[in-house]
C-alpha atoms as a PDB file:
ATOM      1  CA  UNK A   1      19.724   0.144  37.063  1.00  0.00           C
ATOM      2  CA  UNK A   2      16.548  -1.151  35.299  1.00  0.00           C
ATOM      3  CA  UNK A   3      16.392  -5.350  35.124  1.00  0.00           C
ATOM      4  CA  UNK A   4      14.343  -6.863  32.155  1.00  0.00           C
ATOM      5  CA  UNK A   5      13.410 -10.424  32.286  1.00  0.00           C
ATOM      6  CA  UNK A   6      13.294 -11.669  29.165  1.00  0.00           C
ATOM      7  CA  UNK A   7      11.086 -15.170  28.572  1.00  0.00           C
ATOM      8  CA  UNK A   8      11.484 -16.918  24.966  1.00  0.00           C
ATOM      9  CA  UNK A   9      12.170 -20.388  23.971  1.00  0.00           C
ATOM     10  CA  UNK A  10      14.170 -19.229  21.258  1.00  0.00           C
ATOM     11  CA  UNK A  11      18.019 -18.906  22.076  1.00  0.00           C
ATOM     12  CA  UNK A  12      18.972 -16.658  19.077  1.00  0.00           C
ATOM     13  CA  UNK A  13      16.374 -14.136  20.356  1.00  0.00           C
ATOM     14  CA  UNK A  14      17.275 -14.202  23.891  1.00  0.00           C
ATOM     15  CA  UNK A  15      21.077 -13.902  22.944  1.00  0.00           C
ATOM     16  CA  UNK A  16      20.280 -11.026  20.892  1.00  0.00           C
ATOM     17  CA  UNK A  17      17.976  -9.323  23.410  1.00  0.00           C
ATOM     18  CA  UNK A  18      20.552 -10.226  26.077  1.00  0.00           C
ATOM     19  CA  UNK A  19      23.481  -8.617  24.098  1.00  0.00           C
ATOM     20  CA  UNK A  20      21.380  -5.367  23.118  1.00  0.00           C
ATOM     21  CA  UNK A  21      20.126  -4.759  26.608  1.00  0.00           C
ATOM     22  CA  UNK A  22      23.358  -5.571  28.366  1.00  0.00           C
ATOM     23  CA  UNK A  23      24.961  -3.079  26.110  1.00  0.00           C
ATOM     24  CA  UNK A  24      22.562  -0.304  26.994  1.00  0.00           C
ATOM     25  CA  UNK A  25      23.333  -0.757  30.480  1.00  0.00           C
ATOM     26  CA  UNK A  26      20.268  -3.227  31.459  1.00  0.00           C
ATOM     27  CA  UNK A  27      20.498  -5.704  33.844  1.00  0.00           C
ATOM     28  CA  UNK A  28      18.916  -8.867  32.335  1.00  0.00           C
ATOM     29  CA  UNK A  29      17.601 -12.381  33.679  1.00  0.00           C
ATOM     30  CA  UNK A  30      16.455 -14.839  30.993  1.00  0.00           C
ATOM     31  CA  UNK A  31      13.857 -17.971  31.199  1.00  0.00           C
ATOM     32  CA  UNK A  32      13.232 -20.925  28.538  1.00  0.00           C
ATOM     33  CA  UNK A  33      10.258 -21.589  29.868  1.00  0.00           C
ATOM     34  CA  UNK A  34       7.029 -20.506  32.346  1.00  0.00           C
ATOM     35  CA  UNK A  35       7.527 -21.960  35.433  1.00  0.00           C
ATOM     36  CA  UNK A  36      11.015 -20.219  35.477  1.00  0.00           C
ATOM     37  CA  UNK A  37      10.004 -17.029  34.337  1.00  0.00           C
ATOM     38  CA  UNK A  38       7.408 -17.060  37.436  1.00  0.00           C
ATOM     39  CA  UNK A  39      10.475 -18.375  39.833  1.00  0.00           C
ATOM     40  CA  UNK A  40      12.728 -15.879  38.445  1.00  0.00           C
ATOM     41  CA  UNK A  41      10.241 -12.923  38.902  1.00  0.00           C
ATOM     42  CA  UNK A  42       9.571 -13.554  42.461  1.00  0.00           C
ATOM     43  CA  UNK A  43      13.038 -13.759  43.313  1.00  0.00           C
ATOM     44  CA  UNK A  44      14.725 -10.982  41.201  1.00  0.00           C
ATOM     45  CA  UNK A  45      11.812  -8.544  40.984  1.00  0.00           C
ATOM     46  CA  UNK A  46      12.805  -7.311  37.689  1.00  0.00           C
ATOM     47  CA  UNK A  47      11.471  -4.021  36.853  1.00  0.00           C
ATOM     48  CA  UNK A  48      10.363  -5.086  32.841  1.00  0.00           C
ATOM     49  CA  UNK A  49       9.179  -8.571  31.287  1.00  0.00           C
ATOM     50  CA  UNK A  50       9.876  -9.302  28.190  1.00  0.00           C
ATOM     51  CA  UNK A  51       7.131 -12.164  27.204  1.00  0.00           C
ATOM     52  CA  UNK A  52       7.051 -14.791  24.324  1.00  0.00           C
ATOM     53  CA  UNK A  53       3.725 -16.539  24.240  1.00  0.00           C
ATOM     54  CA  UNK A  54       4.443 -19.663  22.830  1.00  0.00           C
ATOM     55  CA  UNK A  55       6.407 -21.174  25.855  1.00  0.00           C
ATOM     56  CA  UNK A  56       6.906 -25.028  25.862  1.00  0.00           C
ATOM     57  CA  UNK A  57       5.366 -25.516  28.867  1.00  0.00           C
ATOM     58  CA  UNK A  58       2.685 -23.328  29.247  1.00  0.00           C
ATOM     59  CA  UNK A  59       0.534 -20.148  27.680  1.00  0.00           C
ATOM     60  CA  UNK A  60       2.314 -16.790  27.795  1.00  0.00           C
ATOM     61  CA  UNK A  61      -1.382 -15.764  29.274  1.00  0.00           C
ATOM     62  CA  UNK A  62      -0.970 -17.981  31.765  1.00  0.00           C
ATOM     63  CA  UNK A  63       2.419 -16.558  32.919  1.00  0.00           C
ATOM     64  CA  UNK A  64       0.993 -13.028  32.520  1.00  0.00           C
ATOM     65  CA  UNK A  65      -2.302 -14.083  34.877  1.00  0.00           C
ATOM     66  CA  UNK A  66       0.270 -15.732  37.383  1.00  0.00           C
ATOM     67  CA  UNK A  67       2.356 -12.116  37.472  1.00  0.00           C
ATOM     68  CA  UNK A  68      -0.801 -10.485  37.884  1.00  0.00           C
ATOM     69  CA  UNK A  69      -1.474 -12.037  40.878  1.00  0.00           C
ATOM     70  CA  UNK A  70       0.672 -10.203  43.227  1.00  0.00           C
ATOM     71  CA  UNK A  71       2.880  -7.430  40.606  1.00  0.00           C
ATOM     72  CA  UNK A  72       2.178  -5.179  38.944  1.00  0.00           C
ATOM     73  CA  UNK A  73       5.600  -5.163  36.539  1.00  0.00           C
ATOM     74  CA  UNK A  74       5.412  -3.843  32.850  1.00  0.00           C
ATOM     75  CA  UNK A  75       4.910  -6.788  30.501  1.00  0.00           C
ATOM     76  CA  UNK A  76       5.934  -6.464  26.899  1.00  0.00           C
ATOM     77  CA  UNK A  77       4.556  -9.343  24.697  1.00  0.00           C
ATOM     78  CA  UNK A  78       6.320 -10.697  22.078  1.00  0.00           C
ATOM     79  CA  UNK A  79       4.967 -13.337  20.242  1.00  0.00           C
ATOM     80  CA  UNK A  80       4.705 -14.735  16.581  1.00  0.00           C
ATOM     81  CA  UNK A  81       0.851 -14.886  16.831  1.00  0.00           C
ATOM     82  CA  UNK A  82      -1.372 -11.874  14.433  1.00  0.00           C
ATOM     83  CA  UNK A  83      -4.215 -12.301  15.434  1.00  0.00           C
ATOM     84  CA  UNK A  84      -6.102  -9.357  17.002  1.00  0.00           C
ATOM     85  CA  UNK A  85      -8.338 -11.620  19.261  1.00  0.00           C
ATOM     86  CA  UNK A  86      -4.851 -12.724  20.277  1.00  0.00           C
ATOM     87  CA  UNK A  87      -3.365  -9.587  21.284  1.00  0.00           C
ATOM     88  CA  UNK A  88      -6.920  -8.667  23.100  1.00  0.00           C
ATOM     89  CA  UNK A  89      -6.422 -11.776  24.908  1.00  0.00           C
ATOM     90  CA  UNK A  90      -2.593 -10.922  25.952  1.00  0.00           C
ATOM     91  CA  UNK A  91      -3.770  -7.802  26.896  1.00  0.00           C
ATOM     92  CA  UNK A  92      -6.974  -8.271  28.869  1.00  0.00           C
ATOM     93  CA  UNK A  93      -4.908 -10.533  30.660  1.00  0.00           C
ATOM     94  CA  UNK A  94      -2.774  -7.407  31.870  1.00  0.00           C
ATOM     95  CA  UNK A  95       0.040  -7.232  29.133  1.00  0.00           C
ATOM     96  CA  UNK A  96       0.975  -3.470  28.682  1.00  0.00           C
ATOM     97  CA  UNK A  97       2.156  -3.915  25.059  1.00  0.00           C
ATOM     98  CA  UNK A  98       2.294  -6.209  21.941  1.00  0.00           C
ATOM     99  CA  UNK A  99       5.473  -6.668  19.497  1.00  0.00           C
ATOM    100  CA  UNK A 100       4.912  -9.194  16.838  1.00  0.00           C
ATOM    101  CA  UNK A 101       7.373 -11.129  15.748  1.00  0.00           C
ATOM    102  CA  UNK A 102      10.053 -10.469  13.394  1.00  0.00           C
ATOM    103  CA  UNK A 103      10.465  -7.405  15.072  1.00  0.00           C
ATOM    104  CA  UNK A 104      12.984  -4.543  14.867  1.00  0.00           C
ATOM    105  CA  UNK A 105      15.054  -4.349  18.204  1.00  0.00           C
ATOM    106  CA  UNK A 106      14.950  -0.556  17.926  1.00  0.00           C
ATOM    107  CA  UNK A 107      11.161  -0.649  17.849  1.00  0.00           C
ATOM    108  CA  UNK A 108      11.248  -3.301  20.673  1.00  0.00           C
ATOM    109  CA  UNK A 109      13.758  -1.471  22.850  1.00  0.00           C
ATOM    110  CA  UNK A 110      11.527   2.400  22.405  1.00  0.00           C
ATOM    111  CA  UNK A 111       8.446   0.097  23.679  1.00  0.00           C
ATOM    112  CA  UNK A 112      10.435  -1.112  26.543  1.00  0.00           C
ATOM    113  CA  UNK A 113      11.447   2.451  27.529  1.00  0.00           C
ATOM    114  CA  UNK A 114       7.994   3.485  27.238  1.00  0.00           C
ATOM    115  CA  UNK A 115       6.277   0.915  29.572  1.00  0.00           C
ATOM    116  CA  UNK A 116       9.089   1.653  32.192  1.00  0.00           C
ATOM    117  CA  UNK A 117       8.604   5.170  32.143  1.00  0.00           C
ATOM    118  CA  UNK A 118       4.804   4.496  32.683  1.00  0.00           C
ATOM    119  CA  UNK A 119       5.335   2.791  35.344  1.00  0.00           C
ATOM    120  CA  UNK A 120       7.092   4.970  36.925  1.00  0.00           C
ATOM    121  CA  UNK A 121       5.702   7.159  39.899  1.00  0.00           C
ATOM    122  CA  UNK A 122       4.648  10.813  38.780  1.00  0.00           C
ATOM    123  CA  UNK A 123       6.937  13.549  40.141  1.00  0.00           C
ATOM    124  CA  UNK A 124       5.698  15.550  42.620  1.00  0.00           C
ATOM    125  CA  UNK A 125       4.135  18.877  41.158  1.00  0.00           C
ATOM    126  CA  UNK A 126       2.912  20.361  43.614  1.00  0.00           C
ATOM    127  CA  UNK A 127      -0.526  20.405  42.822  1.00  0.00           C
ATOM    128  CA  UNK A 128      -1.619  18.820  46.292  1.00  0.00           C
ATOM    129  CA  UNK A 129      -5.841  19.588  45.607  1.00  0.00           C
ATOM    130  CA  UNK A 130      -5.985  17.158  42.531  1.00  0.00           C
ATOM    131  CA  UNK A 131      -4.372  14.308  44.942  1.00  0.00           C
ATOM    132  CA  UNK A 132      -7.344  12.362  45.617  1.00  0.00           C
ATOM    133  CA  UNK A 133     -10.689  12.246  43.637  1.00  0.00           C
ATOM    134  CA  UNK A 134     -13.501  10.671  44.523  1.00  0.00           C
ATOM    135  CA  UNK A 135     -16.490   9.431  42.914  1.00  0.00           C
ATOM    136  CA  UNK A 136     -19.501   7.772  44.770  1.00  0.00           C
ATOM    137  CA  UNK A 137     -18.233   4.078  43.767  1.00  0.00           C
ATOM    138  CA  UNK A 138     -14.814   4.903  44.069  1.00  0.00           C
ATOM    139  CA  UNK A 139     -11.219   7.029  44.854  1.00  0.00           C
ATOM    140  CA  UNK A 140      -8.480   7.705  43.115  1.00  0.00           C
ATOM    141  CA  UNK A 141      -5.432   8.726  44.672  1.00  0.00           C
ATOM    142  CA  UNK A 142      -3.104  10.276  42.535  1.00  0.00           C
ATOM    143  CA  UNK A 143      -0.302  10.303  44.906  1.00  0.00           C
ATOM    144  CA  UNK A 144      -0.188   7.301  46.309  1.00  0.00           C
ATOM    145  CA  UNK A 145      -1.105   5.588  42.484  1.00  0.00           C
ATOM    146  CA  UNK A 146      -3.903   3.773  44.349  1.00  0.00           C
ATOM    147  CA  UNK A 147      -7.943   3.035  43.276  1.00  0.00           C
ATOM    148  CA  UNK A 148      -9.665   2.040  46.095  1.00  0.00           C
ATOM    149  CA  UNK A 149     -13.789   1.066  45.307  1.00  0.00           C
ATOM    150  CA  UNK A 150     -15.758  -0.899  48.475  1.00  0.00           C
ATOM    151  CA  UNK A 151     -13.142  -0.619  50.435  1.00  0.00           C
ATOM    152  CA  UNK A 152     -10.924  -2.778  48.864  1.00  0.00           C
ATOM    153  CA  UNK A 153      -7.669  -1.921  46.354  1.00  0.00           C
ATOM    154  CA  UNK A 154      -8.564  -2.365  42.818  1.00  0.00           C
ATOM    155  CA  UNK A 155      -5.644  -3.812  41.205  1.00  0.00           C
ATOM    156  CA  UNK A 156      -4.216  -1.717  37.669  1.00  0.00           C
ATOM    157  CA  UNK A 157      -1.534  -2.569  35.217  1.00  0.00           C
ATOM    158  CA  UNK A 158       0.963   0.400  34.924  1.00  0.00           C
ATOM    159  CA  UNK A 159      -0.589   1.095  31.591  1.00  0.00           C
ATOM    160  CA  UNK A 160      -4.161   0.831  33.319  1.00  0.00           C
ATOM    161  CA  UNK A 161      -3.439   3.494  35.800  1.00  0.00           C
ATOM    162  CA  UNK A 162      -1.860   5.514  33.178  1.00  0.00           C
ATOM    163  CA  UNK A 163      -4.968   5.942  30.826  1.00  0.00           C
ATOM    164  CA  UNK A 164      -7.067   6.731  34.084  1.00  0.00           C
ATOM    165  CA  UNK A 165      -4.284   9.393  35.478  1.00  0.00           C
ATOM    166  CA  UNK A 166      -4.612  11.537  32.181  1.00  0.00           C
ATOM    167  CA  UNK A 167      -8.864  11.477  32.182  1.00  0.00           C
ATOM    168  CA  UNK A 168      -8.808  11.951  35.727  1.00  0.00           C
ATOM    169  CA  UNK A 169      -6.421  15.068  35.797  1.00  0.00           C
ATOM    170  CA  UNK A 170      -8.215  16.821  32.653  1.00  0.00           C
ATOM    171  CA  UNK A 171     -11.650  15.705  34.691  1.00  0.00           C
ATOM    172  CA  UNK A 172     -14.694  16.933  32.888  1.00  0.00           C
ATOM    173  CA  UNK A 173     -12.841  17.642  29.707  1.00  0.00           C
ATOM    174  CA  UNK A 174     -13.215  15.525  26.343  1.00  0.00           C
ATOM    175  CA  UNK A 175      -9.095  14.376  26.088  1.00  0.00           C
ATOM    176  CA  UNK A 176      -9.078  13.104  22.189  1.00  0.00           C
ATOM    177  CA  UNK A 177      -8.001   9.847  21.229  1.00  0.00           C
ATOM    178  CA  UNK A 178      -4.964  11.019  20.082  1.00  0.00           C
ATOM    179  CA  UNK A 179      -3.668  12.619  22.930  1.00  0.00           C
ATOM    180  CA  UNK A 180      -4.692  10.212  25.059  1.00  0.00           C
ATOM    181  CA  UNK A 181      -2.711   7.410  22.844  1.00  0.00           C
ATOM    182  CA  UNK A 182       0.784  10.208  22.530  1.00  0.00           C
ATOM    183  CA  UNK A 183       0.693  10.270  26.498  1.00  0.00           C
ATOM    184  CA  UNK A 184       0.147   7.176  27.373  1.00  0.00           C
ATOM    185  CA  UNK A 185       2.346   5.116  24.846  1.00  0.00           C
ATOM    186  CA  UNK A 186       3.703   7.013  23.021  1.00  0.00           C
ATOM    187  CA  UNK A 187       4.202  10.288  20.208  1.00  0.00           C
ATOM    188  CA  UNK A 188       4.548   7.053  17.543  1.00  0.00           C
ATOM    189  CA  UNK A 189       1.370   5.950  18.543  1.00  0.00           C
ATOM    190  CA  UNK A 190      -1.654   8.392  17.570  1.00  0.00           C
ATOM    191  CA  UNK A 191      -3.580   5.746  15.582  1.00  0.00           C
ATOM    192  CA  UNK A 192      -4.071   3.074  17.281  1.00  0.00           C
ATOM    193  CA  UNK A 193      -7.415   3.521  18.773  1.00  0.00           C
ATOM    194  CA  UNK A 194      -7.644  -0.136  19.148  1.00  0.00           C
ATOM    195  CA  UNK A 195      -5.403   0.000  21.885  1.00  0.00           C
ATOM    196  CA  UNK A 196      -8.016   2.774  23.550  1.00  0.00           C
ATOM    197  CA  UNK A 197     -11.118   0.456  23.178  1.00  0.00           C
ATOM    198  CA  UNK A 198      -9.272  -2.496  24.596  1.00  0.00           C
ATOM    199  CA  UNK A 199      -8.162  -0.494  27.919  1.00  0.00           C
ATOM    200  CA  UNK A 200     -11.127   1.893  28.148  1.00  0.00           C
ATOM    201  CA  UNK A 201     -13.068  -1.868  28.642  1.00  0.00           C
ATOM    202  CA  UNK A 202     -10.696  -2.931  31.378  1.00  0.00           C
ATOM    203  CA  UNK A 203     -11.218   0.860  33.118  1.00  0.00           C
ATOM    204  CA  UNK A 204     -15.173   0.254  32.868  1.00  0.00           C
ATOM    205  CA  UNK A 205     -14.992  -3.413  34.525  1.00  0.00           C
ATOM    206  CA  UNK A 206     -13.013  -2.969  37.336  1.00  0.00           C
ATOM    207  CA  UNK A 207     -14.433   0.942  38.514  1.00  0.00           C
ATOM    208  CA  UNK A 208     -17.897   1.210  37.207  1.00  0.00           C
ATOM    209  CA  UNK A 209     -21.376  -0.239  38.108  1.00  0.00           C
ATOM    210  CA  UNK A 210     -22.590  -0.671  34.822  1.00  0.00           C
ATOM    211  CA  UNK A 211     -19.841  -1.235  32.151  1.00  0.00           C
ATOM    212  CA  UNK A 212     -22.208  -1.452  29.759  1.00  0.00           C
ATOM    213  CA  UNK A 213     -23.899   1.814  30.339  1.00  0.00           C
ATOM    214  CA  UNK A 214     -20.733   4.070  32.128  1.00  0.00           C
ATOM    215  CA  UNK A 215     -21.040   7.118  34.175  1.00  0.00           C
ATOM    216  CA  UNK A 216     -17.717   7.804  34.611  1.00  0.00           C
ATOM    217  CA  UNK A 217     -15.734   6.852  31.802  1.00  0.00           C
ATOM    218  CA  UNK A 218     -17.624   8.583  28.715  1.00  0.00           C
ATOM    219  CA  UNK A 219     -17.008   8.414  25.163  1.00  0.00           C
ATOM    220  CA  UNK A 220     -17.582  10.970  22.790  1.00  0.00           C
ATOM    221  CA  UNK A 221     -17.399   9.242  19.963  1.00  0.00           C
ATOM    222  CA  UNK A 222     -15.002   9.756  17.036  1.00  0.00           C
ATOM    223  CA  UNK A 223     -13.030  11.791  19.282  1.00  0.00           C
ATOM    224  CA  UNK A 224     -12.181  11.075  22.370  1.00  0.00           C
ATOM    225  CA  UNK A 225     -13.042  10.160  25.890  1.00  0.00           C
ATOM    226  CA  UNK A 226     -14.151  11.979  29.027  1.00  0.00           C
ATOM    227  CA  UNK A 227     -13.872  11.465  33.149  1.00  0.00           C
ATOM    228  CA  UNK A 228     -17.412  12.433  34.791  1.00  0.00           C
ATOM    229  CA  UNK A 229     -17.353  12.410  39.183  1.00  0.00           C
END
């Protein structure tokens, strides 16, 4: 059974969150509050968080940065804030989605489903030759959902590893935007190239030499993106 932590100051939202999940067979923590959201995570492992920003007692990005230390978990944001150097922040930070607030719970509840599913590990298919690619800065290993570059483990949010599973499996091909944004968050999703830009960056930081000038993660632009060994 999938558990969702859900973090919000806001007892009407939590009840209602609670009552929704609960009756769709979730198991659910809650948390008023950062430092109990952190506590909570360590010791129930939940498979989803659920994330308001504006905690009493600390950042949402801080809480998100403090997960991302050791877990890679699904975060869903949900937060009253607009702003899209907001979100960016949220998500540079390693959230895997943004739901402004007032929100629609069955909008809220298909975005939770998604970032589970992306999370989860690929079944096999059989296709053992495309298990591991390697670049000369670093390897991907499709099986094992690893990125190793120097020797050392780079760390991915699910929705990270996603993006580079898709380019990495149609390596050498141009994947369009649109595609790439139907597989990796969604069929509701085909427009929002924003979310593309924001993630592609991420990619280029942690796996190439030169973000500013990449190798391996290329952009064609007005149409889509393409993996390059």
């Amino acid at each position: 059974m999938t558990r969702v932590l859900v973090v919000d100051d806001e007892p009407q939202i939590v009840r209602a969150l609670v009552i929704n999940l609960k009756a769709r067979k979730y198991e659910v923590d809650a948390a008023s509050d950062g430092a109990s959201a952190l506590e909570l995570a360590a010791a129930r492992h939940p498979d989803v968080v659920v994330l308001d920003l504006g905690l009493p007692d600390m950042d949402g990005v801080e809480v998100i940065k403090g997960l991302r230390g050791w877990t890679r978990v699904p975060i869903l944001v949900l937060s009253a804030r607009h702003t899209s150097d907001e979100k960016v922040e949220a998500l540079d930070a390693g959230a895997d989605d943004y739901v402004t607030k007032p929100f629609g719970m069955d909008e809220l509840l298909a975005r939770l489903r998604a970032a589970v599913r992306r999370a989860e590990p690929v079944g096999g298919d059989g296709d053992e030759t495309l298990s591991v690619v390697e670049t000369e800065g670093f390897t991907v290993d499709l099986a094992a959902k690893k990125v190793h570059r120097e020797g050392r483990d780079v760390r991915l949010t699910p929705t990270e590893w996603h993006l580079l599973e898709v380019l990495v499996r149609n390596t050498g091909r141009l994947v369009s935007q649109k595609q790439l944004l139907q597989e990796v968050w969604g069929p509701s999703y085909g427009t929002e190239t924003n979310y593309l830009r924001v993630y592609m960056a991420q990619l280029r930081r942690k796996l190439e030499a030169d973000p500013s000038h990449p190798r391996h993660f290329v952009t064609e632009p007005g149409m889509g993106y393409r993996f390059e060994r």
